[in-house]
Protein backbone atom coordinates (compact mmCIF):
# COMPACT_ATOMS: atom_id res chain seq x y z
CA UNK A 1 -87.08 31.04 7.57
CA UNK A 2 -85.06 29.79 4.97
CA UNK A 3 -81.40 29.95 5.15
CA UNK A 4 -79.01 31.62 2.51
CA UNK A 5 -76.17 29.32 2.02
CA UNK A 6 -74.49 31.99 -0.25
CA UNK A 7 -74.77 35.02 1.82
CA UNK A 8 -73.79 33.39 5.16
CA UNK A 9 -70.64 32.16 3.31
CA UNK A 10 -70.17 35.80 1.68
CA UNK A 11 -70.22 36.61 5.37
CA UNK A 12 -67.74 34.56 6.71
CA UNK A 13 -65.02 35.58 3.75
CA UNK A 14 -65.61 39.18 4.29
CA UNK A 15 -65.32 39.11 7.75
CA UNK A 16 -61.78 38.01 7.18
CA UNK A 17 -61.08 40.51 4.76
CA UNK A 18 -62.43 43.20 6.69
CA UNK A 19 -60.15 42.48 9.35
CA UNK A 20 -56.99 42.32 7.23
CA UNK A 21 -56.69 38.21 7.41
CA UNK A 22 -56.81 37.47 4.05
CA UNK A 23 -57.19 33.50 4.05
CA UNK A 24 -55.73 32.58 0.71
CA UNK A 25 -52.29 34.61 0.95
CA UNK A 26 -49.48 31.69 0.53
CA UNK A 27 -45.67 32.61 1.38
CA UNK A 28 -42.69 30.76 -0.95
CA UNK A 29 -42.53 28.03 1.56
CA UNK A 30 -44.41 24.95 1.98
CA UNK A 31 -44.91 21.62 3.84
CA UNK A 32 -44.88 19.08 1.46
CA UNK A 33 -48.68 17.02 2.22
CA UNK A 34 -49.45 19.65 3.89
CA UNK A 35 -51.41 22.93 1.65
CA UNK A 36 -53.78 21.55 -0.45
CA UNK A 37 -57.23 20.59 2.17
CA UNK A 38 -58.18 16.59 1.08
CA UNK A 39 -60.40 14.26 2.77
CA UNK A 40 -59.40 11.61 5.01
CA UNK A 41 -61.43 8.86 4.01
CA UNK A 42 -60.95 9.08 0.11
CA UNK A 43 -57.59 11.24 -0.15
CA UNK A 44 -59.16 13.49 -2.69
CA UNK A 45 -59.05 16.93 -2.65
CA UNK A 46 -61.14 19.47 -1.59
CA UNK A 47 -62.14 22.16 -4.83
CA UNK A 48 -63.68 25.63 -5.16
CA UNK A 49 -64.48 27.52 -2.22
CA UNK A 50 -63.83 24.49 0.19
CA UNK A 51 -60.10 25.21 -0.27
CA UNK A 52 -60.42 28.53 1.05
CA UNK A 53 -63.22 28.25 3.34
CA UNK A 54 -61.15 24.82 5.21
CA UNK A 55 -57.22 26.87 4.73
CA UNK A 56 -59.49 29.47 7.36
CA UNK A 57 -60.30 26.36 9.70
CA UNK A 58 -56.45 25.63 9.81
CA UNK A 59 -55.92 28.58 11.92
CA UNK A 60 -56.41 26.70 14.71
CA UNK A 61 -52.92 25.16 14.49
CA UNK A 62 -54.34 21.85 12.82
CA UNK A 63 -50.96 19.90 11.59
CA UNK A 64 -52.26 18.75 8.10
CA UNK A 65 -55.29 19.90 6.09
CA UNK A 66 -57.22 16.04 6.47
CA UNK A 67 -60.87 16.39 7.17
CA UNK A 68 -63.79 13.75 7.64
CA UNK A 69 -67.15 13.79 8.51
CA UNK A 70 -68.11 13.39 11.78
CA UNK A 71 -69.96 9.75 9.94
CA UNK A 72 -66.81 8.94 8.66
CA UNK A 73 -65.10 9.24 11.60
CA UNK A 74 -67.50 6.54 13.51
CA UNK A 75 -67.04 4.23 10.60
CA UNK A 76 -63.01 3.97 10.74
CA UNK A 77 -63.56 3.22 14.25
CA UNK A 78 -62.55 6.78 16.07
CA UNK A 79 -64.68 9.78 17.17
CA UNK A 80 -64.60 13.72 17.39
CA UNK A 81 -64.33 14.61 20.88
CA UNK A 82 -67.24 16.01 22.67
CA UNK A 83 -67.22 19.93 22.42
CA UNK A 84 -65.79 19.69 19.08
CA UNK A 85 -66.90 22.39 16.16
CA UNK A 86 -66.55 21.64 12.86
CA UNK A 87 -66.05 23.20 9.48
CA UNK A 88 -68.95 23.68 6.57
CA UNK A 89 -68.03 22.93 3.46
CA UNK A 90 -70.53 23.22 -0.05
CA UNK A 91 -70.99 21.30 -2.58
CA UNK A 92 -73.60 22.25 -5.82
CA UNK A 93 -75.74 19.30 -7.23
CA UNK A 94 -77.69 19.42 -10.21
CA UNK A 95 -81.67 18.61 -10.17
CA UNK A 96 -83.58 17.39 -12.88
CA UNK A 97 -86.41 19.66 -12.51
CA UNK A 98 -89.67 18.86 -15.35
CA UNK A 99 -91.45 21.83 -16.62
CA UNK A 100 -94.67 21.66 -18.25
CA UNK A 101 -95.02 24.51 -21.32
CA UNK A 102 -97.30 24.77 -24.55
CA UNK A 103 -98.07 21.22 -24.58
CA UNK A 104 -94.22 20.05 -24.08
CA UNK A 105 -92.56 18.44 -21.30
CA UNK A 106 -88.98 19.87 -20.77
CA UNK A 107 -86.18 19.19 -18.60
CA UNK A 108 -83.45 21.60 -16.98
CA UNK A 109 -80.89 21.69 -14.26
CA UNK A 110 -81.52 23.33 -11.64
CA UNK A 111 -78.22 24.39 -8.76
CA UNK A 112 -78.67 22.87 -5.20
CA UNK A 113 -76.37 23.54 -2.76
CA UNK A 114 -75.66 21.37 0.01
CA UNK A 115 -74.03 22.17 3.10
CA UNK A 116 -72.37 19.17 5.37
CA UNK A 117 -70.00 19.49 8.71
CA UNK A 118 -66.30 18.18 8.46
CA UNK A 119 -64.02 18.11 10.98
CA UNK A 120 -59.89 18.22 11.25
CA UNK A 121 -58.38 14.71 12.24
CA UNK A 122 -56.64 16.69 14.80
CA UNK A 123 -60.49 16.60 16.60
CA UNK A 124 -60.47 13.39 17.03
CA UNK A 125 -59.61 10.38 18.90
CA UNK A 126 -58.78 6.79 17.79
CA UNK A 127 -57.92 7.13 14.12
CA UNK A 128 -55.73 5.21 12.31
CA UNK A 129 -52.25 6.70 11.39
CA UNK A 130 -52.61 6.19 7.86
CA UNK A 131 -56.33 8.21 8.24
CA UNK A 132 -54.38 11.21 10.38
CA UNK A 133 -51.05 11.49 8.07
CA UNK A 134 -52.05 10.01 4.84
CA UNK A 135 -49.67 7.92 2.70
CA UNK A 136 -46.09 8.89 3.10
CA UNK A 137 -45.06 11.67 0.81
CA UNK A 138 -42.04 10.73 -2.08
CA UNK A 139 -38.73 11.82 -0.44
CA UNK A 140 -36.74 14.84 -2.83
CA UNK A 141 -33.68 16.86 -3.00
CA UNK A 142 -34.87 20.02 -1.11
CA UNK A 143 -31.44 21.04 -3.39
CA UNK A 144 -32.77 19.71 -6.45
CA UNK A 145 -35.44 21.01 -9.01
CA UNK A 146 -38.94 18.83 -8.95
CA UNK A 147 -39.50 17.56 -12.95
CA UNK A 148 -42.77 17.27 -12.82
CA UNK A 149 -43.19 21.14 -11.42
CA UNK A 150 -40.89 21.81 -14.16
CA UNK A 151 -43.10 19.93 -16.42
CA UNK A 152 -46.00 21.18 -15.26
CA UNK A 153 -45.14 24.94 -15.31
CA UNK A 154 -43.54 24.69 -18.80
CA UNK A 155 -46.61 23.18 -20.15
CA UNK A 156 -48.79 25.97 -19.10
CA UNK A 157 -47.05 28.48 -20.98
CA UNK A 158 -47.09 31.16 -18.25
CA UNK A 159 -44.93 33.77 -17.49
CA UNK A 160 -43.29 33.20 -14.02
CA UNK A 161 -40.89 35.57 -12.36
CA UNK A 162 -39.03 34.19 -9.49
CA UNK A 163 -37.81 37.09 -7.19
CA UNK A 164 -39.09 39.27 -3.97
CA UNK A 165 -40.24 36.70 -1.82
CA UNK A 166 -43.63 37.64 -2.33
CA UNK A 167 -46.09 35.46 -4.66
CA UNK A 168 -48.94 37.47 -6.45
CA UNK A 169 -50.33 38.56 -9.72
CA UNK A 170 -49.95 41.65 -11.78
CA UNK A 171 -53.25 42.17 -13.66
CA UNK A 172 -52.30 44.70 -16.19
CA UNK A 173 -48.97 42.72 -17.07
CA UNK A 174 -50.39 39.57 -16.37
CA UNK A 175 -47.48 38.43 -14.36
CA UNK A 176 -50.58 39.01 -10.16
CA UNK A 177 -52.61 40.57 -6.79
CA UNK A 178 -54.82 38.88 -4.51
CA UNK A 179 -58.22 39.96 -3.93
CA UNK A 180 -58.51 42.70 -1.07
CA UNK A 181 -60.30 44.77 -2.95
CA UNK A 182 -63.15 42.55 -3.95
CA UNK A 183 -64.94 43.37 -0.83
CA UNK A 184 -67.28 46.07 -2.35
CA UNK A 185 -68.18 43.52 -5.13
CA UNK A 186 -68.79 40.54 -2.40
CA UNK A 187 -71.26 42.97 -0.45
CA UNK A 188 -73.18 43.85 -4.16
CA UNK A 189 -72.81 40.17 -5.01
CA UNK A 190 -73.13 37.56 -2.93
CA UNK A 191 -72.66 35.03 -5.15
CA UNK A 192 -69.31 36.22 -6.36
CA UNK A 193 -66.99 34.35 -4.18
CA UNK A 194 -68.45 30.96 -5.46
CA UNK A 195 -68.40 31.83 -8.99
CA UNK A 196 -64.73 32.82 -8.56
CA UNK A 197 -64.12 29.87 -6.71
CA UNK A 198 -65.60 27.91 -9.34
CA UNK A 199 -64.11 29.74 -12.21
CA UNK A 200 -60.03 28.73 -10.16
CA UNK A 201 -60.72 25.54 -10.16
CA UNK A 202 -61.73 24.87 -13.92
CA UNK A 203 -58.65 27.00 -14.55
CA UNK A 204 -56.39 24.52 -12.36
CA UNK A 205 -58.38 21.44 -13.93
CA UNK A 206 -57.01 23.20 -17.77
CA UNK A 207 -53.63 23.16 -16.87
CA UNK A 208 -53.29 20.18 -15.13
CA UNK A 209 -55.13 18.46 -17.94
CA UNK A 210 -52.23 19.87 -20.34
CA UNK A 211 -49.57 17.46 -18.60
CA UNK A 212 -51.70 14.95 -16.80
CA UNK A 213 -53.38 11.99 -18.29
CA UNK A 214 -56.00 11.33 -16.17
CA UNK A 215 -58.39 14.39 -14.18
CA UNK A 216 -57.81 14.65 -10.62
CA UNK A 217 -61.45 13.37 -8.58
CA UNK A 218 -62.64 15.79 -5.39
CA UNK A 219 -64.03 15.46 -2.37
CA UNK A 220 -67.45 14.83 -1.92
């Protein structure tokens, strides 16, 4: 029987919702190095649903959001340990698929997604320290503004309160919520969560391309 790669991931989301652990709720405070999921090997960051479906795996008490393949793990020279489960993450590639119509040859993309295992450097052994902690983060003034935030956030033109200790979104000021009450449209839809995944990230990718030169690259 052939699986459903989008329905078993629908799955896994709602289950969380259902249960009141929302996965993507993020407090004021934060680790520097340590929120946005990124691979090991390559240091790039994980996009679309990855970054919520690996911020779930974290739950475990993993110190920093680096993930490799179990592969990649052999080739730096380490291991997972035996017993270890890992995380799936999807990616989406595009097939050239030829049709044959009315005497024409034609050519159109067709979605594919692919599902591969990563696991937390935490599960394994014999890594490097460079591989488990990355490359040392630039020291700041925890009593200083960051520029380049400021930067950033000016150049996006968006209206940010500071206040209440709580971060969300307010829809019908556009100033908001989080998405607990998506979980009617996930069960109608199960492709839903990847499209708003996908929709996030092309929204981050626009505002970082109004300040930054050069795109950022993801995981793959």
């Amino acid at each position: 029987m052939k699986r459903d790669l989008y329905a078993e991931v629908t799955a896994r989301i709602l289950a969380d919702l259902e249960t009141g652990a929302a996965p993507w709720i993020k407090p004021w405070s934060a680790t520097p190095g340590a929120n946005v999921p990124c691979n090991a090997v390559s240091n790039r960051p994980y996009s679309g649903c990855n970054v919520i479906l690996l911020w779930m795996a974290r739950r475990a008490g993993y110190r920093a959001p680096r993930f490799l393949t179990f592969k990649q793990a052999l080739e730096l020279g380490g291991h997972v340990r035996k017993g270890e489960r890992g995380t799936k993450v999807y990616f989406v590639k595009q097939l050239e698929v030829k049709e044959d119509g009315d005497g024409k040859s034609q050519t159109r993309l067709v979605p594919m997604m692919r599902e591969y295992t990563v696991f937390n450097v935490d599960q394994c052994d014999a890594l490097s320290d460079i591989v488990t902690a990355g490359k040392p983060m630039r020291a700041r003034n925890p009593d200083a503004r960051d520029d380049l935030a400021d930067q950033f956030l000016r150049a996006t033109s968006a209206d940010i309160r500071e206040g209440h200790g709580e971060a969300y979104y307010v829809p019908s000021r556009d100033f908001a919520g989080y998405i607990e009450h998506w979980i009617e449209l996930l069960k109608a839809d199960k492709r839903a969560f990847f499209t708003a995944c996908s929709q996030g990230s092309k929204a981050a990718d626009y505002l970082r391309g109004l300040v930054l030169a050069e795109p950022t690259e993801f995981a793959a």
